[in-house]
Protein backbone atom coordinates (compact mmCIF):
# COMPACT_ATOMS: atom_id res chain seq x y z
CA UNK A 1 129.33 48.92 97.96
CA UNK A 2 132.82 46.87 98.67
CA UNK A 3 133.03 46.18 102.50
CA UNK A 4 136.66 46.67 103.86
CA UNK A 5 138.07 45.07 107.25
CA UNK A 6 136.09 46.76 109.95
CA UNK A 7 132.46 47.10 108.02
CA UNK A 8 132.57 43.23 107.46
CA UNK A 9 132.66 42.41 110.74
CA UNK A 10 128.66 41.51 110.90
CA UNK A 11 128.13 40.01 114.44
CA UNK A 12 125.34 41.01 116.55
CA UNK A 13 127.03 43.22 119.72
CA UNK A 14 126.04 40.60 122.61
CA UNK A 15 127.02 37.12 120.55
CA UNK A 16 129.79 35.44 120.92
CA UNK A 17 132.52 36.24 118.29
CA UNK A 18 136.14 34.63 119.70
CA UNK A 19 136.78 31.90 122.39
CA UNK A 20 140.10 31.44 123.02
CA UNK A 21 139.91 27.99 125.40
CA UNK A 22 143.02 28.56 127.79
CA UNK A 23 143.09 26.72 130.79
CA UNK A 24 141.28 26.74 133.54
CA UNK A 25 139.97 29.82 132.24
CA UNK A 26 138.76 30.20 128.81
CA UNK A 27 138.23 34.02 127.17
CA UNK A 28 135.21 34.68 125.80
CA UNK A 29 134.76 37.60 123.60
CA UNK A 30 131.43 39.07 122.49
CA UNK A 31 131.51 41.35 118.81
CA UNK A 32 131.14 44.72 121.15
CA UNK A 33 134.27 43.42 123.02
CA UNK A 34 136.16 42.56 119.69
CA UNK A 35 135.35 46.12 117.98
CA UNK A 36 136.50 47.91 121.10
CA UNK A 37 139.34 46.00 121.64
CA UNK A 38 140.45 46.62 118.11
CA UNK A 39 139.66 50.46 118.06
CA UNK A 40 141.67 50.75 121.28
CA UNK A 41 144.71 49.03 119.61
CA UNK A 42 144.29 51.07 116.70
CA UNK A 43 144.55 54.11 118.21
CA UNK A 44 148.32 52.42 120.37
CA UNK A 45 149.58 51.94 116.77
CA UNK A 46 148.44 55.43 115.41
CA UNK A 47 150.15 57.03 119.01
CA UNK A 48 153.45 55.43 117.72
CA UNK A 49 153.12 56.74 113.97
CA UNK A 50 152.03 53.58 112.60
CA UNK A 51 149.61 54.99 109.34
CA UNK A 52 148.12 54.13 105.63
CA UNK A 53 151.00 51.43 103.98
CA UNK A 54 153.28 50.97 107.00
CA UNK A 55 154.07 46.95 107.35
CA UNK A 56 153.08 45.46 110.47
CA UNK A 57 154.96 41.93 111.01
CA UNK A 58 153.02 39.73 113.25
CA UNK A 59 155.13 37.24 114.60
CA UNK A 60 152.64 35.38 117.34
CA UNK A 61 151.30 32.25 117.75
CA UNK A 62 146.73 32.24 116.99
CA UNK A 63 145.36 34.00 119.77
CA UNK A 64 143.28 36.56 120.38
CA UNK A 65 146.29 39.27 120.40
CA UNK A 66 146.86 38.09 116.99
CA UNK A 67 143.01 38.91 115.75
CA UNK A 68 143.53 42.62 117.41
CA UNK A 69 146.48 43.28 116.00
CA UNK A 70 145.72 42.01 112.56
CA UNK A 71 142.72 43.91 112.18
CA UNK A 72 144.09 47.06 114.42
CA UNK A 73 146.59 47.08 111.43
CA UNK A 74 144.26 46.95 108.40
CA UNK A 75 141.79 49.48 110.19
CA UNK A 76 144.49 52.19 110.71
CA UNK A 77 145.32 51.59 106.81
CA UNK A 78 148.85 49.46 107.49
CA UNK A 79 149.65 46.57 105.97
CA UNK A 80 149.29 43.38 108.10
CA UNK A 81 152.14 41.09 107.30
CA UNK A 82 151.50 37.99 109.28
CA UNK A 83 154.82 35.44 109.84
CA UNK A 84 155.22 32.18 111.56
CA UNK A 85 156.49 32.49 114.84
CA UNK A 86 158.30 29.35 114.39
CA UNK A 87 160.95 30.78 111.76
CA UNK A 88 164.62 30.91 112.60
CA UNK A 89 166.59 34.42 112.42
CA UNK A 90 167.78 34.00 108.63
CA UNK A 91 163.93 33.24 107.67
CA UNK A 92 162.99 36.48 109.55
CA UNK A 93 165.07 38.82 108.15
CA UNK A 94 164.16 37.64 104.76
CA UNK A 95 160.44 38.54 105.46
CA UNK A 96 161.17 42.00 107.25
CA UNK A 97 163.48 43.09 104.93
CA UNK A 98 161.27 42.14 102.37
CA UNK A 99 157.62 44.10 103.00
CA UNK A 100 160.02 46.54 105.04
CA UNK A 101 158.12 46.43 108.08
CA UNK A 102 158.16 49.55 110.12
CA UNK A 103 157.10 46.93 113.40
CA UNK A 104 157.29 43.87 114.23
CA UNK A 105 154.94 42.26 117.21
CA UNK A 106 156.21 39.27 119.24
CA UNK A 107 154.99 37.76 121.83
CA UNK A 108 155.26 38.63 125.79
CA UNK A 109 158.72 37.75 127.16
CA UNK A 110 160.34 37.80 123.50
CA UNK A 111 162.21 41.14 123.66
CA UNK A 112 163.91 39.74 126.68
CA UNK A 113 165.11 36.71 125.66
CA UNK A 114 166.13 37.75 122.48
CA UNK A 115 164.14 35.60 120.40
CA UNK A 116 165.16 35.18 116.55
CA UNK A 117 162.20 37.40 115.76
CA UNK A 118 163.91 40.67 117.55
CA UNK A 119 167.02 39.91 116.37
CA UNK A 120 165.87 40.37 112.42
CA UNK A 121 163.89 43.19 113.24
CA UNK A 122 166.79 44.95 115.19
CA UNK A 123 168.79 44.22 111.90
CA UNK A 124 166.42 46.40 110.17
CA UNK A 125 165.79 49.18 112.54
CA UNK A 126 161.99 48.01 112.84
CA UNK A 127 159.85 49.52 115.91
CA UNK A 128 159.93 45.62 118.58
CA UNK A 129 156.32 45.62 120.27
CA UNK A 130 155.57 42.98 122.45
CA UNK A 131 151.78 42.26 122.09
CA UNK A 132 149.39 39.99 124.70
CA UNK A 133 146.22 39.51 126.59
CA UNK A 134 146.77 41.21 129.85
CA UNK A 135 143.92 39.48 132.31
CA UNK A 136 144.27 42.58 135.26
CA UNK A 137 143.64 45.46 132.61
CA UNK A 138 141.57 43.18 130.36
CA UNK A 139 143.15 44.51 127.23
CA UNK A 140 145.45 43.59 124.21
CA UNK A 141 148.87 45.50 125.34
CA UNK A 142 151.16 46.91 123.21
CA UNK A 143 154.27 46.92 125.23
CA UNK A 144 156.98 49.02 122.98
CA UNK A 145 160.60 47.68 123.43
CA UNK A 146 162.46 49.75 120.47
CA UNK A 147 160.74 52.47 118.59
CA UNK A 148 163.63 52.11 115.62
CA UNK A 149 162.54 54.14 112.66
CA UNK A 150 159.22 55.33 114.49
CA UNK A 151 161.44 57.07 116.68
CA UNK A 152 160.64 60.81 116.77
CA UNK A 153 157.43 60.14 113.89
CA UNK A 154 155.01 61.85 115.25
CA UNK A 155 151.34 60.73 116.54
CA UNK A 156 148.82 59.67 113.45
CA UNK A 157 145.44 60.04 113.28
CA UNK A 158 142.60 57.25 113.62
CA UNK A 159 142.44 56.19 109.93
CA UNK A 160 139.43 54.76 108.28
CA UNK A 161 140.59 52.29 105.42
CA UNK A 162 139.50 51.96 101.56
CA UNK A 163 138.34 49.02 100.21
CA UNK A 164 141.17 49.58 97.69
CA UNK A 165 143.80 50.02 100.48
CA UNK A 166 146.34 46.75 100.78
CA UNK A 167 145.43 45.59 104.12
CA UNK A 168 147.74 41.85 103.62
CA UNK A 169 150.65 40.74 102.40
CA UNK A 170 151.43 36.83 102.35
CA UNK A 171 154.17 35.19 100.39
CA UNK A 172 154.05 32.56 97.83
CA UNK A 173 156.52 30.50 96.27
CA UNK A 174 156.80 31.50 92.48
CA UNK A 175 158.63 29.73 89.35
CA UNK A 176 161.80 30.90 91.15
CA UNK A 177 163.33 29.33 94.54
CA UNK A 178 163.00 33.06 96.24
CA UNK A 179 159.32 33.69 97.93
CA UNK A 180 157.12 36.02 95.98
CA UNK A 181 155.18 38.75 97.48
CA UNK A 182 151.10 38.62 97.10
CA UNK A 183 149.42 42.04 98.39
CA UNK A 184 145.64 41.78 98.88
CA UNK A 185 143.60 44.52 99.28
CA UNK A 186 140.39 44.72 101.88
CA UNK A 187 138.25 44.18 98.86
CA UNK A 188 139.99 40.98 97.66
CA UNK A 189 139.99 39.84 101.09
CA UNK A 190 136.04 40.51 102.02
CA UNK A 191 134.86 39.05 98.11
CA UNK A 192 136.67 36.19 99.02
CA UNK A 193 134.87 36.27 103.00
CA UNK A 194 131.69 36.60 100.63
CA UNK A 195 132.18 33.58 98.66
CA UNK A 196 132.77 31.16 101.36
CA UNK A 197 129.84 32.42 103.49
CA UNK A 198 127.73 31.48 100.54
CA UNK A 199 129.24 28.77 99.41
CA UNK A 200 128.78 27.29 102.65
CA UNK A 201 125.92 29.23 104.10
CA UNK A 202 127.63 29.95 106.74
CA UNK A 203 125.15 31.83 109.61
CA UNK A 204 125.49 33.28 113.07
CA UNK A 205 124.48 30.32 114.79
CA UNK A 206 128.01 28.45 113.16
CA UNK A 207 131.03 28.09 115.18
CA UNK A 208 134.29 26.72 114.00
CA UNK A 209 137.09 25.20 115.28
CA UNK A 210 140.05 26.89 114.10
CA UNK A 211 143.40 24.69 113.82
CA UNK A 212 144.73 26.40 110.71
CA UNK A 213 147.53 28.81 111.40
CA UNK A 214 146.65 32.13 110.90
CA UNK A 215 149.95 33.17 108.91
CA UNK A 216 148.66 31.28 106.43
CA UNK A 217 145.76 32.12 103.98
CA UNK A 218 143.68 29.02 104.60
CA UNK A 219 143.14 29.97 108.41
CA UNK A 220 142.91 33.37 108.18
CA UNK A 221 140.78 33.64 105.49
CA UNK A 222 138.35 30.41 105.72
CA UNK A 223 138.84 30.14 109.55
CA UNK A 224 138.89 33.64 111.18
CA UNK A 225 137.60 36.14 108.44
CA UNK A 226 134.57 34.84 107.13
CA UNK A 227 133.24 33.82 110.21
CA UNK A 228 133.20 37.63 111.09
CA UNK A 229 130.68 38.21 107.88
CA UNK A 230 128.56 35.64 108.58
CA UNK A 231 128.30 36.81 112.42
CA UNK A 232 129.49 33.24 113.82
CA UNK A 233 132.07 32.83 116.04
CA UNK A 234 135.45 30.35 116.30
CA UNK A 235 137.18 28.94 118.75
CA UNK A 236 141.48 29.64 118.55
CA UNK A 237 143.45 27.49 120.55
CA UNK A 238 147.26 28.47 120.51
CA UNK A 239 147.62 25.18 117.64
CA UNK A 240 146.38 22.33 116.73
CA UNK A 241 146.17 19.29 119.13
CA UNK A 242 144.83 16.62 118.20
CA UNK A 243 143.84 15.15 121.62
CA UNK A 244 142.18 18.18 122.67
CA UNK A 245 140.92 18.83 119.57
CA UNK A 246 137.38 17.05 119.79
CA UNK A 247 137.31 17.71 123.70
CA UNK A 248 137.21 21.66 123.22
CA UNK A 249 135.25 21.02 119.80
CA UNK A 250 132.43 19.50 121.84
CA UNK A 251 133.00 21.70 125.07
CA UNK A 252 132.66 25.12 123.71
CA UNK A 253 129.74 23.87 120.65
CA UNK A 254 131.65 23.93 117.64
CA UNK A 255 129.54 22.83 114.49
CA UNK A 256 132.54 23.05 111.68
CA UNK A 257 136.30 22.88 110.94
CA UNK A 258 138.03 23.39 107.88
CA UNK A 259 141.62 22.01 107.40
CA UNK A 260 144.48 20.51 105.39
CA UNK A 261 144.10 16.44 104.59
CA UNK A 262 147.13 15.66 106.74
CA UNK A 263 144.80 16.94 110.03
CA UNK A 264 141.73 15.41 108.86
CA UNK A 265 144.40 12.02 108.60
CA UNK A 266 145.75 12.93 111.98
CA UNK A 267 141.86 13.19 113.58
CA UNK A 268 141.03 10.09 112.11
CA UNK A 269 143.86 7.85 113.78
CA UNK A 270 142.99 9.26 117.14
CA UNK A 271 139.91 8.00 119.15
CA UNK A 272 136.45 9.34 117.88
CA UNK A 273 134.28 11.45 120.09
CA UNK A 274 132.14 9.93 122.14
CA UNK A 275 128.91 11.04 121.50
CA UNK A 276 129.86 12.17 118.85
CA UNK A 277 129.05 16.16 118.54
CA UNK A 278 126.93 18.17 116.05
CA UNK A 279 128.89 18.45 113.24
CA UNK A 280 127.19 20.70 109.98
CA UNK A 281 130.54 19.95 107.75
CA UNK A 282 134.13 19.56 107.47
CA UNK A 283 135.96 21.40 104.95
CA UNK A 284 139.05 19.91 103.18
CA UNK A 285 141.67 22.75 101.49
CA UNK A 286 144.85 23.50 99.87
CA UNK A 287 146.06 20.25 98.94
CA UNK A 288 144.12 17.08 97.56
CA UNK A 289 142.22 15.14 100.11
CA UNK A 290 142.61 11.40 98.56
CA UNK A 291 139.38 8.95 98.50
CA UNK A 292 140.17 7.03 101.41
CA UNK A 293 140.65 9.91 103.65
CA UNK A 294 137.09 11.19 101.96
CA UNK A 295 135.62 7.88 102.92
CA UNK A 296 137.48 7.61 106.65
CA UNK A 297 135.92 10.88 107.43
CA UNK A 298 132.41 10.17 106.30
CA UNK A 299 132.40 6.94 107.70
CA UNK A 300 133.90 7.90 110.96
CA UNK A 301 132.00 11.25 111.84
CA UNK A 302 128.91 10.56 109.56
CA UNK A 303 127.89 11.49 106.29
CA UNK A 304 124.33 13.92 106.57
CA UNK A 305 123.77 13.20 102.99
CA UNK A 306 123.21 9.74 103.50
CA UNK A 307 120.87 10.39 106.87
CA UNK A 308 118.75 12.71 104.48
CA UNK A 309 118.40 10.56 101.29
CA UNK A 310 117.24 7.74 103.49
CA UNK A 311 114.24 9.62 104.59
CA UNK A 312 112.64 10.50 101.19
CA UNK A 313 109.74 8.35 100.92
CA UNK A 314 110.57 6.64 97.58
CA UNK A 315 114.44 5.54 99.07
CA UNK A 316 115.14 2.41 100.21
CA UNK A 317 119.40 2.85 100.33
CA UNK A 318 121.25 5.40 99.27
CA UNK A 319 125.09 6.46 99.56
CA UNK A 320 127.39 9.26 98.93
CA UNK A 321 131.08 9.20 97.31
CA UNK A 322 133.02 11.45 95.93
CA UNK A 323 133.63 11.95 91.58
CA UNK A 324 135.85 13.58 89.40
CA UNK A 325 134.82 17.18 88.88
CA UNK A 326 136.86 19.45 86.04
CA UNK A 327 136.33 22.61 87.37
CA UNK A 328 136.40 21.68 91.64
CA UNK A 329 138.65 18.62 91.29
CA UNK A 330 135.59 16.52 93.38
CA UNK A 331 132.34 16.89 93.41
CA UNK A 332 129.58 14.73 95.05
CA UNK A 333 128.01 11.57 93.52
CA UNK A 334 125.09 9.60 95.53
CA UNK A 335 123.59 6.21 94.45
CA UNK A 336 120.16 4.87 94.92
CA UNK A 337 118.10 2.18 95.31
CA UNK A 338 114.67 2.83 95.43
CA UNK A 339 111.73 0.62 96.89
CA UNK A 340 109.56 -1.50 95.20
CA UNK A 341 107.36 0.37 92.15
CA UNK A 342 108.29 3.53 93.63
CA UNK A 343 109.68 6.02 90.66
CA UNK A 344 111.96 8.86 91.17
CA UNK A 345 113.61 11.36 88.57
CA UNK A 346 117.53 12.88 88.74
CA UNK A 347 116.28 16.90 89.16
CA UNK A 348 113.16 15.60 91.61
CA UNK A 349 115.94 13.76 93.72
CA UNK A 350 118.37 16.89 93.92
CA UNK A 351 115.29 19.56 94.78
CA UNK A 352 114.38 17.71 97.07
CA UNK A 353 117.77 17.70 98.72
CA UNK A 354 118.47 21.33 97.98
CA UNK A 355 115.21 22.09 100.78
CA UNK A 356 116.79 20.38 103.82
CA UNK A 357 120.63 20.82 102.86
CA UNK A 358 123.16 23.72 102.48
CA UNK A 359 123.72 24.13 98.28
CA UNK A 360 127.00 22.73 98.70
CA UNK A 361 125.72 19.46 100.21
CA UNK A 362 123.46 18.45 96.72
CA UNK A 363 124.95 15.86 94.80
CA UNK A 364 126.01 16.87 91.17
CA UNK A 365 124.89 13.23 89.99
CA UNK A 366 122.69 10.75 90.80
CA UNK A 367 123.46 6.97 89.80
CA UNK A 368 119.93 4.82 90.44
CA UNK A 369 120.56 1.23 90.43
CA UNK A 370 119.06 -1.99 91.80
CA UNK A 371 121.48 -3.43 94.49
CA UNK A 372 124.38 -2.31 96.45
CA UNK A 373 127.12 -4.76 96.93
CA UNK A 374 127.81 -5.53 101.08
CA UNK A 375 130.21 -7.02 103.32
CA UNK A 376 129.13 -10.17 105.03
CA UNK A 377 127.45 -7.99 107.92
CA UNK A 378 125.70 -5.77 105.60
CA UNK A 379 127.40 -2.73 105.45
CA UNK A 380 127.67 -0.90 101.72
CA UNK A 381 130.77 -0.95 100.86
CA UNK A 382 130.79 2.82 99.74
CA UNK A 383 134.18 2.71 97.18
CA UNK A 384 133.24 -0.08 95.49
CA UNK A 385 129.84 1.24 95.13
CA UNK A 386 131.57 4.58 93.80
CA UNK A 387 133.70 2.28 91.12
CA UNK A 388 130.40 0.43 89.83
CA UNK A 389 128.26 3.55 89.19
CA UNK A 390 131.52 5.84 87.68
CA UNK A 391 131.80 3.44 84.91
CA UNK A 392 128.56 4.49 83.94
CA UNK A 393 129.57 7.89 82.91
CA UNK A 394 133.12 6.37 80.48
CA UNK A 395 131.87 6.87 77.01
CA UNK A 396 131.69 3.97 75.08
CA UNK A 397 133.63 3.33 71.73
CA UNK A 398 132.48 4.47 68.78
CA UNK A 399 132.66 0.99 66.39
C-alpha cells in the first residue's frame, strides 16, 4: 500500500526525531512531540480554511517551524510550496503568483518590518502568517497578520491525505529562461524516501546533519524526509556553518551528512575534527563531485572500505578510488595486494564485504595486483593507484 506524508513517518514515540541546536539551549524533539505538534498545526490551518490543493508558501529559514508547517500542509491535503527566504520582492511574486498560494508563512517579526516576502504576498491578496517556535507555550504558532482571500472562508475539516494528492511543488529551470513548475505527489515523494533508505540502509540508530536547505529537493528529500522512514533523526541548524559544523556534528552524535561538492570543498579547507567522530558515510548530490574532492574526503575523514579490506585474512594492502560508472556516473573500484601464496577470487572478495558493509559500500570491481606505488614515507598514493589499475579495463585494439 503507497504511504503518504503522515503514515511514513516511522519513528518509535520516545526517540529522538529533530534537534534543532540553538544556543545555549538546544530543542529536542521526540516522534510523539513531532506528530502532535504537526496535528495541532494542522488543525490552525484547517481553522483558517486552508484545505485539499490550497498552496502554502513557506518562506523560513530550516527550523523546526519549517518541518511543522511543511508537513501540517501536506497532512491537511494543501500543497506545500517551499521558497527561499533569501529572495528579493520581484523573485517572490514570481513564485506566489505562480502556484497561487492562498498563504504565505514568514518568519516572526516579518509582517512588521515589511519584509520582501509580505510585500509579494500582499500583491496577491495571499492570507501573511507569521510562523515560530514559541518556548513559553512550547508550540509552533501561527500568528495570522492578513487573512486576504481566506477572509470570510469558513473553518475546514481535519483532512487525511491520498497518496495521489500533490503534497509539493518545487520549481525547475526548463529549456526556457522562465522556472518550470514540478508537482509531486505524497507517493512520488515517500518511493523516493524508500529508495534512499535502502540504498543507504539507513536505520533508527542514524542521525544526520542537515546543511542542505530545505527549499530545495536535495535537503528536503535526502536530509529531512527519509530520515522520518527510516525512524532516525537529524539535526537542523538555521544554515550551514562551516565552523560549527563538525562541533554540533560531534556534540549532538551525528553519524552522516549528505551535501553538494562545494560544502564537502568548504569542510575540507577548514580544520578537521579532532577526534575525529563516528562517521557511517557522506553522501555527495546534485552536481559532480570531481576526484580530488573524492580523494580529500576519504583521505581526510577516512575511508571504512579500506579499514575493512585490510582485515580479511588473505589482504596484505588494499585501497579504494572511485571509476567511471554509465548508469551512476561513479562507482567504487578497490585494489589489492594480497600476501604471500594466499589466493583470493573477485565475487569471494565482494561477499565478503557485502557481510560487514552497507550494499552501497561494495566495490563494483576489484583490480588484484602485486605492488602499490608510495611516496617516500610510504603512503599509497591512491590516484595514481586508480590510473594504473583503470587502464586495465581500455580494450585493446583489434590488429
Amino acid at each position: 500500500m503507497a504511504l503518504t506524508l503522515q503514515t511514513a513517518i516511522k519513528g518509535a514515540g520516545s526517540s529522538t526525531a529533530v534537534i534543532i541546536p540553538s544556543k545555549p539551549n538546544p530543542l529536542t524533539v521526540t516522534y510523539n512531540d513531532l506528530i502532535k505538534e504537526t496535528a495541532s498545526f494542522q488543525q490552525k490551518l484547517a481553522a483558517i480554511g486552508i484545505t485539499e490543493g490550497a498552496p502554502v508558501s513557506i518562506a523560513t529559514v530550516n527550523s523546526y517551524e519549517f518541518i511543522i508547517s511543511f508537513l501540517a500542509a501536506s497532512w491537511q491535503r494543501g500543497i506545500a510550496a517551499p521558497l527561499n527566504p533569501a529572495y528579493k520582492q520581484d523573485e517572490f511574486e514570481f513564485y506566489i503568483e505562480d502556484v497561487k498560494s492562498a498563504i504565505v508563512l514568514v518568519p516572526r517579526g516579518a509582517y512588521q518590518s515589511n519584509a520582501p516576502a509580505v510585500q509579494a504576498a500582499k500583491k496577491f491578496n495571499a492570507a501573511i502568517a507569521e510562523t515560530y517556535w514559541d518556548p513559553s507555550k512550547k508550540e509552533v504558532a501561527l500568528d495570522v497578520k492578513e487573512l486576504g482571500q481566506l477572509q470570510g472562508k469558513p473553518k475546514e475539516q481535519i483532512l487525511k491525505p491520498e497518496p495521489s494528492d500533490v503534497a509539493l511543488v518545487l520549481h525547475t529551470s526548463g529549456t526556457t529562461s522562465r522556472p518550470k513548475v514540478v508537482p509531486l505527489t505524497h507517493a512520488n515523494l515517500t518511493r523516493t524516501m524508500s529508495n534512499i533508505q535502502k540504498t543507504y540502509e539507513l536505520t533508527d540508530k542514524d542521525r544526520t546533519m542537515l546543511v542542505m536547505p530545505l527549499f530545495h529537493v536535495h535537503g528536503l528529500l535526502c536530509g529531512l524526509l527519509a530520515p522520518f522512514l527510516s525512524g532516525g533523526s537529524m539535526i537542523v541548524p538555521t544554515k550551514f556553518s562551516a565552523g560549527e559544523f563538525w562541533q554540533d556534528f560531534a556534540a549532538h552524535k551525528a553519524n552522516w551528512y549528505t551535501a553538494v561538492p562545494t560544502i564537502h570543498q568548504i569542510l575540507l579547507k577548514n580544520p578537521t575534527p579532532n577526534p575525529l567522530p563516528a562517521i557511517r558515510f557522506i553522501r555527495s548530490c546534485s552536481s559532480p563531485l570531481s576526484p580530488t574532492v573524492f580523494h580529500n574526503l576519504e583521505k581526510t575523514y577516512k575511508a571504512p572500505l579500506d579499514n575493512v579490506l585490510t582485515r580479511h585474512p588473505a589482504v596484505s594492502e588494499a585501497v579504494s578510488f572511485a571509476i567511471p560508472d554509465d548508469m551512476y556516473g561513479q562507482d567504487i573500484g578497490v585494489a589489492v595486494v594480497l600476501k604471500s601464496g594466499e589466493k583470493l577470487e573477485q565475487d569471494e572478495l565482494r561477499k565478503w564485504i557485502a557481510d560487514k558493509l552497507a550494499k552501497f559500500k561494495v566495490p563494483k570491481k576489484v583490480y588484484f595486483t602485486e605492488t602499490m606505488p608510495k611516496t617516500a614515507t610510504g603512503k599509497i598514493q591512491r590516484r595514481i593507484v586508480a590510473e594504473i589499475m583503470q587502464k586495465q579495463d581500455v580494450p585493446k585494439a583489434k590488429l
